[in-house]
N, C-alpha and C. Protein backbone atom coordinates (compact mmCIF):
# COMPACT_ATOMS: atom_id res chain seq x y z
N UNK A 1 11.86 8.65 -8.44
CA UNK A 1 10.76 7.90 -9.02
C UNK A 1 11.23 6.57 -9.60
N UNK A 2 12.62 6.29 -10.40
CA UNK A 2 12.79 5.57 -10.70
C UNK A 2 13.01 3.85 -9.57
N UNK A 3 13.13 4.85 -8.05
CA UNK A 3 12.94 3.52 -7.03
C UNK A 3 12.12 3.43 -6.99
N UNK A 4 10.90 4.02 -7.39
CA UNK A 4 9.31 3.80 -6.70
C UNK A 4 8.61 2.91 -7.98
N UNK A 5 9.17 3.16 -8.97
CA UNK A 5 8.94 1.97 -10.59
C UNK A 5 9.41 0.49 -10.65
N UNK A 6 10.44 0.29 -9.70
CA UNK A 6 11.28 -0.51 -9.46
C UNK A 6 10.46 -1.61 -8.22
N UNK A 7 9.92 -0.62 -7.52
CA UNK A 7 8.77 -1.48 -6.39
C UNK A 7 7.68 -1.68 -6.81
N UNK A 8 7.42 -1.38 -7.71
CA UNK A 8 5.53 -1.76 -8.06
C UNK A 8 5.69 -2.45 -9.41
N UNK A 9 6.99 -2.69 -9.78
CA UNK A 9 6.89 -3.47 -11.64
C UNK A 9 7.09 -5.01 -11.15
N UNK A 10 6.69 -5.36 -10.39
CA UNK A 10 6.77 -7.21 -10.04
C UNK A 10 5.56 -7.68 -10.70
N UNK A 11 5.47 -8.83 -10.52
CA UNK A 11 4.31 -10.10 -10.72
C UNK A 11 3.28 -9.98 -9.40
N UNK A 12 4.21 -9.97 -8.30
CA UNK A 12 3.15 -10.10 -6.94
C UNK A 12 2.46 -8.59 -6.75
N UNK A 13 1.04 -8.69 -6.46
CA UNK A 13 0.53 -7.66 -6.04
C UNK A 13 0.90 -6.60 -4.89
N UNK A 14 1.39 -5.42 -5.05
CA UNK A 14 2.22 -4.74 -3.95
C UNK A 14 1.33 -3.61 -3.01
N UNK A 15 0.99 -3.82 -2.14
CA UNK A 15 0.22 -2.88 -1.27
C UNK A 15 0.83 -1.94 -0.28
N UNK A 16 0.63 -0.60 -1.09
CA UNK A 16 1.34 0.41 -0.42
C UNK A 16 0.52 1.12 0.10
N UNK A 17 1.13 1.54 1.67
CA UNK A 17 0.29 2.75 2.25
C UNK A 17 1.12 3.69 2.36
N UNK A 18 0.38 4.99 2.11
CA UNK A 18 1.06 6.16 1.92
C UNK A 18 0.54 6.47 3.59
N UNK A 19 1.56 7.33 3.99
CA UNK A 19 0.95 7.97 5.69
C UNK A 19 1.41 9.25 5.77
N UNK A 20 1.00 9.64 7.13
CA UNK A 20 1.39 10.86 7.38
C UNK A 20 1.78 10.60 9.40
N UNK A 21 2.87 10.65 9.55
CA UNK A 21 3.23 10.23 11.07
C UNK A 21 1.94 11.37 11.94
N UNK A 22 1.59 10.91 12.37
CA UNK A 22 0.35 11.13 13.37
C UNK A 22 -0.12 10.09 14.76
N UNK A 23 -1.33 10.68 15.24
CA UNK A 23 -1.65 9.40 16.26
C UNK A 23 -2.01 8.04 16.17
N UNK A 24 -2.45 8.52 14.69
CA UNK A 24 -2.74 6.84 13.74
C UNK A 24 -1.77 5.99 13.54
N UNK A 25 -0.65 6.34 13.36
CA UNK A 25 0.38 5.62 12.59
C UNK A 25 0.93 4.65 13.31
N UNK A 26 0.53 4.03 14.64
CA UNK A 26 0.70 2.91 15.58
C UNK A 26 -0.56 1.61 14.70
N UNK A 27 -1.42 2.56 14.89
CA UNK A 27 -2.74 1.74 14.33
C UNK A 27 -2.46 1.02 13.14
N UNK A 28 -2.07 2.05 12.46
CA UNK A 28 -1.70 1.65 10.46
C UNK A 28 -0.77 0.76 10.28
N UNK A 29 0.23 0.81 11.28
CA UNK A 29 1.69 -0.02 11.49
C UNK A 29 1.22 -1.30 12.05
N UNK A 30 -0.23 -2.20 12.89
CA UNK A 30 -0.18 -3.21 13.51
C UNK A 30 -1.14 -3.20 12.06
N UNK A 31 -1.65 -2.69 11.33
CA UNK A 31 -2.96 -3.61 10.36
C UNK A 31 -1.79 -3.62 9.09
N UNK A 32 -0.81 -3.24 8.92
CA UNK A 32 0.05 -3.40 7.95
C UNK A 32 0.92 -5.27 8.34
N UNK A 33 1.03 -5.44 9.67
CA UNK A 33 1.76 -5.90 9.99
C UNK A 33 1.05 -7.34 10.00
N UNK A 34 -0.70 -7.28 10.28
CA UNK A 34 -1.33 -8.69 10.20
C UNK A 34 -1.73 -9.01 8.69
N UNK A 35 -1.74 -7.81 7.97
CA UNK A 35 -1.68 -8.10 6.45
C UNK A 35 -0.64 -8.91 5.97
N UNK A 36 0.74 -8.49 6.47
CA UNK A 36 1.72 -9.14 5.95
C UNK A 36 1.57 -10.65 6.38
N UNK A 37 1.42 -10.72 8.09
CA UNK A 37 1.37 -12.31 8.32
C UNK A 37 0.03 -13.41 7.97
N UNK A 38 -0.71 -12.71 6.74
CA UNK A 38 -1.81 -13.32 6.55
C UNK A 38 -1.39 -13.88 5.21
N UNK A 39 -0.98 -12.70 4.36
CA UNK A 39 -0.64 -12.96 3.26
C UNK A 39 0.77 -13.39 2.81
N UNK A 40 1.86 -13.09 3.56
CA UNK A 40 3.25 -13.81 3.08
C UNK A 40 3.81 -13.58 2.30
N UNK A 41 4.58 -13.97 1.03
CA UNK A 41 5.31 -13.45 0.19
C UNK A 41 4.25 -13.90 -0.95
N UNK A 42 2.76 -13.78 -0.56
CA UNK A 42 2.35 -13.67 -2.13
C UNK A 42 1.76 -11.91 -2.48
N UNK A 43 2.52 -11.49 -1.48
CA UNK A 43 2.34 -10.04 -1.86
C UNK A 43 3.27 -9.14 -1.26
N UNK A 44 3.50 -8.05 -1.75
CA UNK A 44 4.31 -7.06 -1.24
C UNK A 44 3.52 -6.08 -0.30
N UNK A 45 4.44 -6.34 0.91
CA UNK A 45 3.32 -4.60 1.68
C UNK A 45 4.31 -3.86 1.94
N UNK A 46 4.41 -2.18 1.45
CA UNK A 46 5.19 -1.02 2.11
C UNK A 46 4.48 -0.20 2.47
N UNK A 47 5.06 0.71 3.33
CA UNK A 47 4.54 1.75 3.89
C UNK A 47 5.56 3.20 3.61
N UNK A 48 4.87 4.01 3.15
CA UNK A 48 5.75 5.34 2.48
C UNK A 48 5.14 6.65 3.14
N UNK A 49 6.04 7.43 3.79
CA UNK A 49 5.92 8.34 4.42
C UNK A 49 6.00 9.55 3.73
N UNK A 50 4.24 10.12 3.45
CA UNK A 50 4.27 11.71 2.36
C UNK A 50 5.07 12.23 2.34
N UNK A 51 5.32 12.52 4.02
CA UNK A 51 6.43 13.84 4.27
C UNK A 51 7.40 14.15 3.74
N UNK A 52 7.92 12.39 3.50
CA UNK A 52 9.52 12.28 3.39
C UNK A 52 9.69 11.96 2.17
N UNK A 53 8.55 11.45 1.55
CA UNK A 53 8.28 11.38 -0.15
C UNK A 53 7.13 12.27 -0.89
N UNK A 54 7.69 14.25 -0.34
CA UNK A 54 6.66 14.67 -1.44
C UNK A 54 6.34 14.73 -2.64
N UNK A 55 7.74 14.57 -3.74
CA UNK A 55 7.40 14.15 -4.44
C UNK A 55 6.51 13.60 -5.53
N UNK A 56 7.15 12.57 -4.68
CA UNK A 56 5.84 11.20 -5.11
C UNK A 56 4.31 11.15 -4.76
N UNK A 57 4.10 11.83 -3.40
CA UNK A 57 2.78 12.18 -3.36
C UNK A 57 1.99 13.24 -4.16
N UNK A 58 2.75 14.20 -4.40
CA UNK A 58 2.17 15.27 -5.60
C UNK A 58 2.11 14.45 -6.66
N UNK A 59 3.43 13.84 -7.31
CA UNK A 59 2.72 12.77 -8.48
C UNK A 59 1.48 12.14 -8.32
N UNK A 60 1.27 11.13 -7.47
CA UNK A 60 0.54 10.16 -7.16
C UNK A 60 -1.17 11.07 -6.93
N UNK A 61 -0.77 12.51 -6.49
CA UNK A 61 -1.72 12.92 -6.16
C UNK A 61 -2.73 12.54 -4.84
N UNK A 62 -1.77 12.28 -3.73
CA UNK A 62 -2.04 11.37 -2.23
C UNK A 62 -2.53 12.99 -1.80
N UNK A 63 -3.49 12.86 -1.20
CA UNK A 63 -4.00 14.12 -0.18
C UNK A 63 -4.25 13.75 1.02
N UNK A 64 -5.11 12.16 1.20
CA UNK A 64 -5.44 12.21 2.55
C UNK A 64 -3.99 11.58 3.52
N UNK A 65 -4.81 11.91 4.75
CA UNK A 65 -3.49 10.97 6.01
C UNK A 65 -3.21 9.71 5.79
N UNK A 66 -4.17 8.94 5.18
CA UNK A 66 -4.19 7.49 5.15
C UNK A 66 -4.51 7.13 3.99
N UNK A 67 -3.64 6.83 2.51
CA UNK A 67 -4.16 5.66 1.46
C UNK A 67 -3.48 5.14 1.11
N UNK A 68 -4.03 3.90 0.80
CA UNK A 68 -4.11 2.92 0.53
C UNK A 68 -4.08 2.63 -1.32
N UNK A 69 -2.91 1.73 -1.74
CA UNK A 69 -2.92 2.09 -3.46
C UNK A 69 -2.32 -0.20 -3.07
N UNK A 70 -2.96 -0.19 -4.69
CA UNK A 70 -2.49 -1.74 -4.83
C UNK A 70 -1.90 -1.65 -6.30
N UNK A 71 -0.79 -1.91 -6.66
CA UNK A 71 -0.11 -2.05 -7.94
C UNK A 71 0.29 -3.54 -7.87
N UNK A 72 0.22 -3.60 -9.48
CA UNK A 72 0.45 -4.93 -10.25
C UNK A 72 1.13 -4.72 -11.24
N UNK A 73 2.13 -5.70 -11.69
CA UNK A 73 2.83 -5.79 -12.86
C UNK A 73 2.96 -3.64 -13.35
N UNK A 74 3.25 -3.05 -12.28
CA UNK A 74 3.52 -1.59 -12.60
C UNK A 74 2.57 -0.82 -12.86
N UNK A 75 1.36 -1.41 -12.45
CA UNK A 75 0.25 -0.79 -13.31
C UNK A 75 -0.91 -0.70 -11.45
N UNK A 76 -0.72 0.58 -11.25
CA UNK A 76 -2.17 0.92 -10.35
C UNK A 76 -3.49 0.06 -10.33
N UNK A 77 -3.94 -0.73 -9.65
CA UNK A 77 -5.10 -1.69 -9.88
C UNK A 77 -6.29 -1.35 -9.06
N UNK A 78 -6.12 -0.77 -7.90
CA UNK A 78 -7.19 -0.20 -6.68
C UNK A 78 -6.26 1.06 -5.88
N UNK A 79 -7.25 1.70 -5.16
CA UNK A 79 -6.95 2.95 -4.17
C UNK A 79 -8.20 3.49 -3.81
N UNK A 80 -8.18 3.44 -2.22
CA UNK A 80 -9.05 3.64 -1.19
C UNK A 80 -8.00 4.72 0.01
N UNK A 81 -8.41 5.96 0.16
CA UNK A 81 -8.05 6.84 0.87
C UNK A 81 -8.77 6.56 2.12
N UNK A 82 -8.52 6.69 3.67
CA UNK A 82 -8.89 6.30 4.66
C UNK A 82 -8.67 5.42 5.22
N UNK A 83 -8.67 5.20 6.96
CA UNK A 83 -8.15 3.56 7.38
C UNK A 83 -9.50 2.76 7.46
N UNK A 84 -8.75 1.42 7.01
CA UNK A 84 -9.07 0.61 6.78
C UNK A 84 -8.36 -0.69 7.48
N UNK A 85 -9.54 -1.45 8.03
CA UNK A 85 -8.90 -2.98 8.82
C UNK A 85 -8.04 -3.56 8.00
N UNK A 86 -7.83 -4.92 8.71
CA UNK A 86 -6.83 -5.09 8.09
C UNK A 86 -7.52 -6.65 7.56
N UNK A 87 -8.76 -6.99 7.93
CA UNK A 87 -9.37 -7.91 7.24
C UNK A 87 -10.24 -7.56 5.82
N UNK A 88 -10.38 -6.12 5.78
CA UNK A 88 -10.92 -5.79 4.23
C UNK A 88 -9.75 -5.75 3.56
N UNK A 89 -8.14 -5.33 3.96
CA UNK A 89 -7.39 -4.65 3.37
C UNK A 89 -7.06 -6.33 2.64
N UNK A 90 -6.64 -7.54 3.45
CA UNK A 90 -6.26 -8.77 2.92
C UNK A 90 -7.33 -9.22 1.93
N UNK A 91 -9.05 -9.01 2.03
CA UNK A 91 -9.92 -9.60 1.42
C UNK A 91 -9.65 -8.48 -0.35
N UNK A 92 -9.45 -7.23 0.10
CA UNK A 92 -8.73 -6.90 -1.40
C UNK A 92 -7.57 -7.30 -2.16
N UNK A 93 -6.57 -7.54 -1.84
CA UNK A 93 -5.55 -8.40 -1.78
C UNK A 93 -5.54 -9.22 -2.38
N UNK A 94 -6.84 -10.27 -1.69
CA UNK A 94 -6.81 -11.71 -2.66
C UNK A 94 -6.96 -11.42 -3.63
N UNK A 95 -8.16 -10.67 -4.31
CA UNK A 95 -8.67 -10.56 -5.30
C UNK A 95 -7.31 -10.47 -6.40
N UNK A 96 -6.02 -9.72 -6.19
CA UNK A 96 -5.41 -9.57 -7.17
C UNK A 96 -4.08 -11.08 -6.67
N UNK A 97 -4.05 -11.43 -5.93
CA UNK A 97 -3.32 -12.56 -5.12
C UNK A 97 -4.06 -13.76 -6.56
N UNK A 98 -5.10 -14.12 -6.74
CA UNK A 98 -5.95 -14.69 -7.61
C UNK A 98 -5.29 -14.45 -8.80
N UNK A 99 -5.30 -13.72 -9.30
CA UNK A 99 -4.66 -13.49 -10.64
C UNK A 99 -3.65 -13.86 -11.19
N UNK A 100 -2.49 -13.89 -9.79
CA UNK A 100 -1.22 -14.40 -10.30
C UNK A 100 -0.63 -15.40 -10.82
């Protein structure tokens, strides 16, 4: 946990998707990937695999295949379970992109 405190205690807004390797996870991997080239280094995007971090998903309390969490300055700010494009996922984004 103490690496997973270490990724979400920045200034820039960090958008993590939690997954579960499935038939989706091609899908989740290209809308992760136009998020990043939309937004740039005014935000962080990772992608964290339940399986391999249960853990953290029992903390976090992640159930579905697909969510979606946005942390700021260490602090949880949004979370939407389900996929989601990758033009709502950037239009949430700004909103905390704005703040900084």
């Amino acid at each position: 946990m103490t690496k997973f405190g270490e990724l979400i205690d920045v200034d820039i807004p960090v958008l993590i998707n939690f997954y579960q390797q499935d038939k989706n996870t091609d899908t989740v991997l290209k809308t992760l990937k136009d998020i990043s080239a939309t937004v740039g280094a005014k935000a962080k995007i990772i992608k964290i695999d339940v399986a391999k971090n249960e853990t953290l998903a029992e903390a976090l309390k992640i159930k579905g295949t697909i969510t979606y969490v946005i942390y700021k300055g260490g602090e949880m700010k949004w979370r939407q379970n389900g996929e989601l494009n990758a033009e709502v996922l950037v239009d949430v984004l700004q909103e905390f992109i704005q703040l900084v």
